[in-house]
C-alpha atoms as a PDB file:
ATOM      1  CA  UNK A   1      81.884  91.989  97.994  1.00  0.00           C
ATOM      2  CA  UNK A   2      81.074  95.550  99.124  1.00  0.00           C
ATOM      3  CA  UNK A   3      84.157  98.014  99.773  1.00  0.00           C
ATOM      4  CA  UNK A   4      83.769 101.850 100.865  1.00  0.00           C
ATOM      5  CA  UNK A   5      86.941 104.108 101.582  1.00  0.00           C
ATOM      6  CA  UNK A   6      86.441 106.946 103.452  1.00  0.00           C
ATOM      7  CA  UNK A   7      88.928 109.312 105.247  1.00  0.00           C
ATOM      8  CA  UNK A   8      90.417 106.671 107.632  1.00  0.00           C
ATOM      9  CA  UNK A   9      87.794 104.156 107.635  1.00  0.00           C
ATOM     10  CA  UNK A  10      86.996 101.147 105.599  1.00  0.00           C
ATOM     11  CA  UNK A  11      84.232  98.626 105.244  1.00  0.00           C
ATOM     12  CA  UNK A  12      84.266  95.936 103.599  1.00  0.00           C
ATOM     13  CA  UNK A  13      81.283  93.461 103.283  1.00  0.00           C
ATOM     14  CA  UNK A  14      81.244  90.074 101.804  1.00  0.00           C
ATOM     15  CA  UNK A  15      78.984  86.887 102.724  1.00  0.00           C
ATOM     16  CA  UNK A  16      80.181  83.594 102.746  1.00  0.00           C
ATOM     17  CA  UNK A  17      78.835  80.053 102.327  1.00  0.00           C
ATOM     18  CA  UNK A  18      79.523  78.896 105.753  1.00  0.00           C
ATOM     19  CA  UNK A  19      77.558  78.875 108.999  1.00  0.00           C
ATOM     20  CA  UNK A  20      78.091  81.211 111.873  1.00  0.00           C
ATOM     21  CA  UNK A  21      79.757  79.386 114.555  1.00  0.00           C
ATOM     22  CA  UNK A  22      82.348  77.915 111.327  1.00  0.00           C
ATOM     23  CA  UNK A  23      83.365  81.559 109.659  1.00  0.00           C
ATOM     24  CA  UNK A  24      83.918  83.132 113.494  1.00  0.00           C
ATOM     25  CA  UNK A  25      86.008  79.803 114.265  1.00  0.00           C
ATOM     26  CA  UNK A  26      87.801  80.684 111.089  1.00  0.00           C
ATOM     27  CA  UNK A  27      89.319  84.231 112.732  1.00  0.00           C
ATOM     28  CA  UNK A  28      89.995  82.413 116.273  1.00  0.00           C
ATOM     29  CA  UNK A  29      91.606  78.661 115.099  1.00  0.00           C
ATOM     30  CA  UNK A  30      95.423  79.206 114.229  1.00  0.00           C
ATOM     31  CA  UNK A  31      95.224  76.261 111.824  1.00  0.00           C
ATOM     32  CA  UNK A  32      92.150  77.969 110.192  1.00  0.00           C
ATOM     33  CA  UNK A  33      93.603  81.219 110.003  1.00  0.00           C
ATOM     34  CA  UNK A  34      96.695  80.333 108.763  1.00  0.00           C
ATOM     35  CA  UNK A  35      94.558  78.908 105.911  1.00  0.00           C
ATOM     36  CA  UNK A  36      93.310  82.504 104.368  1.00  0.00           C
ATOM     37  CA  UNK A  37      94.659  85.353 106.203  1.00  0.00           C
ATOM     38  CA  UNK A  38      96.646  87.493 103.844  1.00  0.00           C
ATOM     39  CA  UNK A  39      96.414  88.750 100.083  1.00  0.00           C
ATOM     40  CA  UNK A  40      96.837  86.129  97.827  1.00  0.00           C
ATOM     41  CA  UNK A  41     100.429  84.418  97.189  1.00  0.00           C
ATOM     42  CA  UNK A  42     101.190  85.213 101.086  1.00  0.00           C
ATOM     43  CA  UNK A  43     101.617  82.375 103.442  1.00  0.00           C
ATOM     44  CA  UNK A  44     101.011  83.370 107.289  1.00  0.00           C
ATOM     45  CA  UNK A  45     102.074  81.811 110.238  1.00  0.00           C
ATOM     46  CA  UNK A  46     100.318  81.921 113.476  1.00  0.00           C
ATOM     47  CA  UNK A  47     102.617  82.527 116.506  1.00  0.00           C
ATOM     48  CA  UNK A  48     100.399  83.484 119.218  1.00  0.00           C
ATOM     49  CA  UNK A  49      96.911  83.915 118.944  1.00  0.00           C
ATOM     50  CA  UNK A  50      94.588  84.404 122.434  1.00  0.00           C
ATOM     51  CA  UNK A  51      91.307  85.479 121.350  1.00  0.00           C
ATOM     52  CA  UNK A  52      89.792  87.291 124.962  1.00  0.00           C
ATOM     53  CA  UNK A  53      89.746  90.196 125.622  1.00  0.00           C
ATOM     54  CA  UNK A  54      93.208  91.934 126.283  1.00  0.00           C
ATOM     55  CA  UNK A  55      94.685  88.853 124.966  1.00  0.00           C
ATOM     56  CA  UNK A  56      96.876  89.409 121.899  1.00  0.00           C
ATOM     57  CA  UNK A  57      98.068  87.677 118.454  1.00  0.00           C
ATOM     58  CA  UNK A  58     101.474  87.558 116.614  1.00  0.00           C
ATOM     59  CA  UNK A  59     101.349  86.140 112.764  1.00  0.00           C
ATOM     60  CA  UNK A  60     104.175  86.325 110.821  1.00  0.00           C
ATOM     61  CA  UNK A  61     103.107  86.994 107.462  1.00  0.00           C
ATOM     62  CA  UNK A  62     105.695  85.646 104.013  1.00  0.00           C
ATOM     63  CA  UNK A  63     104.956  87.249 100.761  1.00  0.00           C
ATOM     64  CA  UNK A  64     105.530  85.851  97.682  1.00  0.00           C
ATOM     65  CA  UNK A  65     108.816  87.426  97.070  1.00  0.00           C
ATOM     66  CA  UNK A  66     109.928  85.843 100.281  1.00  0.00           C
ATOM     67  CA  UNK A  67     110.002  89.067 103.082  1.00  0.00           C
ATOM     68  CA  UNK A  68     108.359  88.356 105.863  1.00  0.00           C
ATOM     69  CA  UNK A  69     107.268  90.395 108.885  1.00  0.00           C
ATOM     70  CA  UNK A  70     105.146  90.357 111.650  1.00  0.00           C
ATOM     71  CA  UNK A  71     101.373  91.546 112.435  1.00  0.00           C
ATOM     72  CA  UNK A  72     100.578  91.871 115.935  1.00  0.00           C
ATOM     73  CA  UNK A  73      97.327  93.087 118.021  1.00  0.00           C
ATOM     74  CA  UNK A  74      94.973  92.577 120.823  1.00  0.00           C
ATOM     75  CA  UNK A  75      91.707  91.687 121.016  1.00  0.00           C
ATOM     76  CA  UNK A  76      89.263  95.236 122.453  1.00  0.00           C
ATOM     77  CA  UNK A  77      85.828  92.443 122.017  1.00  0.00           C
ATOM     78  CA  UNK A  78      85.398  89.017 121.912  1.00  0.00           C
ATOM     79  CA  UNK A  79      81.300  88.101 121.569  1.00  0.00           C
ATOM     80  CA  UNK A  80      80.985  84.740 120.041  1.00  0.00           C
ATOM     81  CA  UNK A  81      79.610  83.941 117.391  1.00  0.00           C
ATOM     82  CA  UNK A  82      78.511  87.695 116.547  1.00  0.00           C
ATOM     83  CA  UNK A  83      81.802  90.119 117.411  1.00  0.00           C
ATOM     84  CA  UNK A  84      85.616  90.650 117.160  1.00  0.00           C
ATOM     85  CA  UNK A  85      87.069  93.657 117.974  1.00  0.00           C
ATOM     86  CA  UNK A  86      90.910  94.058 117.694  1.00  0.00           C
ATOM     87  CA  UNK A  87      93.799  96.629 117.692  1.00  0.00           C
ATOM     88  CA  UNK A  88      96.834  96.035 114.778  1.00  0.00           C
ATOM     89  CA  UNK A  89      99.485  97.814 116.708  1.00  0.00           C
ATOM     90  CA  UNK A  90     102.024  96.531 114.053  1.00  0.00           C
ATOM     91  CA  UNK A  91     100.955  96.400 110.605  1.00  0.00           C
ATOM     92  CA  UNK A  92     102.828  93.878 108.186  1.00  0.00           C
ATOM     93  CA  UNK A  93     104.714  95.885 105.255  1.00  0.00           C
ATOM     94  CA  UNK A  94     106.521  93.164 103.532  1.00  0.00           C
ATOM     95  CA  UNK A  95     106.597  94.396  99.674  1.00  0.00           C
ATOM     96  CA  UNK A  96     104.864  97.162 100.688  1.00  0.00           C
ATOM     97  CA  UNK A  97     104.927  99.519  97.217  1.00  0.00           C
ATOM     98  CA  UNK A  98     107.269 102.723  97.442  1.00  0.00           C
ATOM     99  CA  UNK A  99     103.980 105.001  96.824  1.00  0.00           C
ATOM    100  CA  UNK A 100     102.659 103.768 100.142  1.00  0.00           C
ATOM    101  CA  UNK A 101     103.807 104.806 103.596  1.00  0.00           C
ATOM    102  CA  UNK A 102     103.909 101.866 105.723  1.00  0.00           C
ATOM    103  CA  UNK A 103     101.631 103.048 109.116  1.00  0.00           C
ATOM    104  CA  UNK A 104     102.659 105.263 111.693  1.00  0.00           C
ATOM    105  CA  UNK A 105     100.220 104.263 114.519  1.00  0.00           C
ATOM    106  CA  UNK A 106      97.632 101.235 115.497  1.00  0.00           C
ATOM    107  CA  UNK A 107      94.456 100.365 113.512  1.00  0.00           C
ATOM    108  CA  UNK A 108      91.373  99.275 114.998  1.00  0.00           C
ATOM    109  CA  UNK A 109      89.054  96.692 113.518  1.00  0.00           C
ATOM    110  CA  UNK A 110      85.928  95.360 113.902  1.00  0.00           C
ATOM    111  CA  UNK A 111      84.440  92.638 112.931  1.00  0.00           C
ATOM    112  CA  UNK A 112      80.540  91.402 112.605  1.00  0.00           C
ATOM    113  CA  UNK A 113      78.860  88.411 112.083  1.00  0.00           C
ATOM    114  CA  UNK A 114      75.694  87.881 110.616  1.00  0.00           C
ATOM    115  CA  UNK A 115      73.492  84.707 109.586  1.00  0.00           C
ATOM    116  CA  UNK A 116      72.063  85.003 106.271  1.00  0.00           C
ATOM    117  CA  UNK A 117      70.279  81.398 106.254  1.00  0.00           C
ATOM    118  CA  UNK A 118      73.158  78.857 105.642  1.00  0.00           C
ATOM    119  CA  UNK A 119      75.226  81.620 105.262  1.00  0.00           C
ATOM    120  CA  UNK A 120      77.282  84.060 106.903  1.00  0.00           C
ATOM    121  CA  UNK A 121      77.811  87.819 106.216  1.00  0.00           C
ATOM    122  CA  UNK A 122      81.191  89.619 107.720  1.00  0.00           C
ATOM    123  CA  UNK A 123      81.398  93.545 108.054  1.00  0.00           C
ATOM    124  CA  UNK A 124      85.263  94.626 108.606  1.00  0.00           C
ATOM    125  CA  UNK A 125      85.436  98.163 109.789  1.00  0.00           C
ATOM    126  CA  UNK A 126      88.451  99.025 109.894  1.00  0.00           C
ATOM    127  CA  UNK A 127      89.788 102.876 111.471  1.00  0.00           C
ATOM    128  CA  UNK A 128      92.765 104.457 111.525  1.00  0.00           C
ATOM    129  CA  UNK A 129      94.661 104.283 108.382  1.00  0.00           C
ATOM    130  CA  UNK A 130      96.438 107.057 106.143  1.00  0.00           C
ATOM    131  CA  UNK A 131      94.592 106.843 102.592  1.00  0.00           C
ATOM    132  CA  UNK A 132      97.070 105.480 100.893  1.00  0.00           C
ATOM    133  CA  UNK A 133      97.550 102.835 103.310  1.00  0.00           C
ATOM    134  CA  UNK A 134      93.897 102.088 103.556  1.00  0.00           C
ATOM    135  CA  UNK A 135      93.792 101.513  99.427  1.00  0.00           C
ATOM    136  CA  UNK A 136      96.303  98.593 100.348  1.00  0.00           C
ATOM    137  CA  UNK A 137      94.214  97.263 103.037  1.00  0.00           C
ATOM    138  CA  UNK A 138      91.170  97.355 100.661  1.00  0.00           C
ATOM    139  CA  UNK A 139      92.937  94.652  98.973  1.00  0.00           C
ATOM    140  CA  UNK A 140      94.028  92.309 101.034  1.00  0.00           C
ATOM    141  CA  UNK A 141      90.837  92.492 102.941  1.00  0.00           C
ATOM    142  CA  UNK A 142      89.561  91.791  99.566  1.00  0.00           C
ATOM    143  CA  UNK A 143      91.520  88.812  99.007  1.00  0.00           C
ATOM    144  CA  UNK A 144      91.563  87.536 101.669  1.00  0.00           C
ATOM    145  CA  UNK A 145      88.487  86.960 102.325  1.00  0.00           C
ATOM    146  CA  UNK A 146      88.185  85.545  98.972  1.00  0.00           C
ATOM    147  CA  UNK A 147      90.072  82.726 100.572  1.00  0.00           C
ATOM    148  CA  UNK A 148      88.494  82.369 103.420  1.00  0.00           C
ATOM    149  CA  UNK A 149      85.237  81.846 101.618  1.00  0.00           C
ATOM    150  CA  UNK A 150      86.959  79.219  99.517  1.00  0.00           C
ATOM    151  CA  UNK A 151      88.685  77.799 102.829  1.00  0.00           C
ATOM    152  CA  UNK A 152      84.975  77.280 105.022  1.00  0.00           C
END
């Protein structure tokens, strides 16, 4: 995995062993999302999730300590198997650490596919963060894609 922080952007790059069409099915199945989204130790629940263009997604997102809240979006670009493109207007916070300021405003992130043989690299650029909020992110874009990898 690959991670660079800059002033309100991050990109994170990490291949996994899983074809193309299965690790973009992975970010548009509930059931499959449900499976890794979130750091580790945090269960998420998909309520809604409409992946087309101006259609929108609610999970509801349980860390380990038990608080739950919600993250909601909508999708900006949908091009199977290659492209997502979404807006977080409501970023979860549950445990979020005192030092961090939970954020004031939408994120945007994008999301690309590419085919490395039998395998599948993912590029997460995600915008619009405060820095301290964006060190958080770095990790549980880490993780989870940790899980997805082991979940595909």
């Amino acid at each position: 995995m690959n991670i660079t922080l800059e002033q309100g952007r991050l990109v994170v790059r990490h291949v996994v062993d899983a074809s193309l069409e299965d690790v973009f099915d992975a970010w548009i199945e509930p059931r499959l999302v449900e499976s890794w989204w979130g750091p580790d130790g945090f269960q998420t629940i998909v309520d809604q999730l409409d992946a087309r263009v101006g259609g929108s997604f609610r999970f509801q997102m349980t860390a380990p300590s038990g608080s739950s809240c919600p993250m909601t979006g909508t999708y900006i670009e949908v091009n199977r198997p290659v492209l997502l493109s979404f807006r977080i207007d409501n970023h979860c916070v549950a445990d979020l650490p005192d030092s961090v300021r939970p954020p004031s405003k939408e994120s945007r992130v994008d999301v690309s596919f590419r085919a490395i043989g039998a395998k599948t690299e993912i590029v997460i650029v995600q915008t619009g963060l405060a820095s301290d909020y964006q060190m958080l992110a770095e990790f549980g874009w880490g993780q989870s894609l940790e899980r997805l990898g082991r979940s595909t």
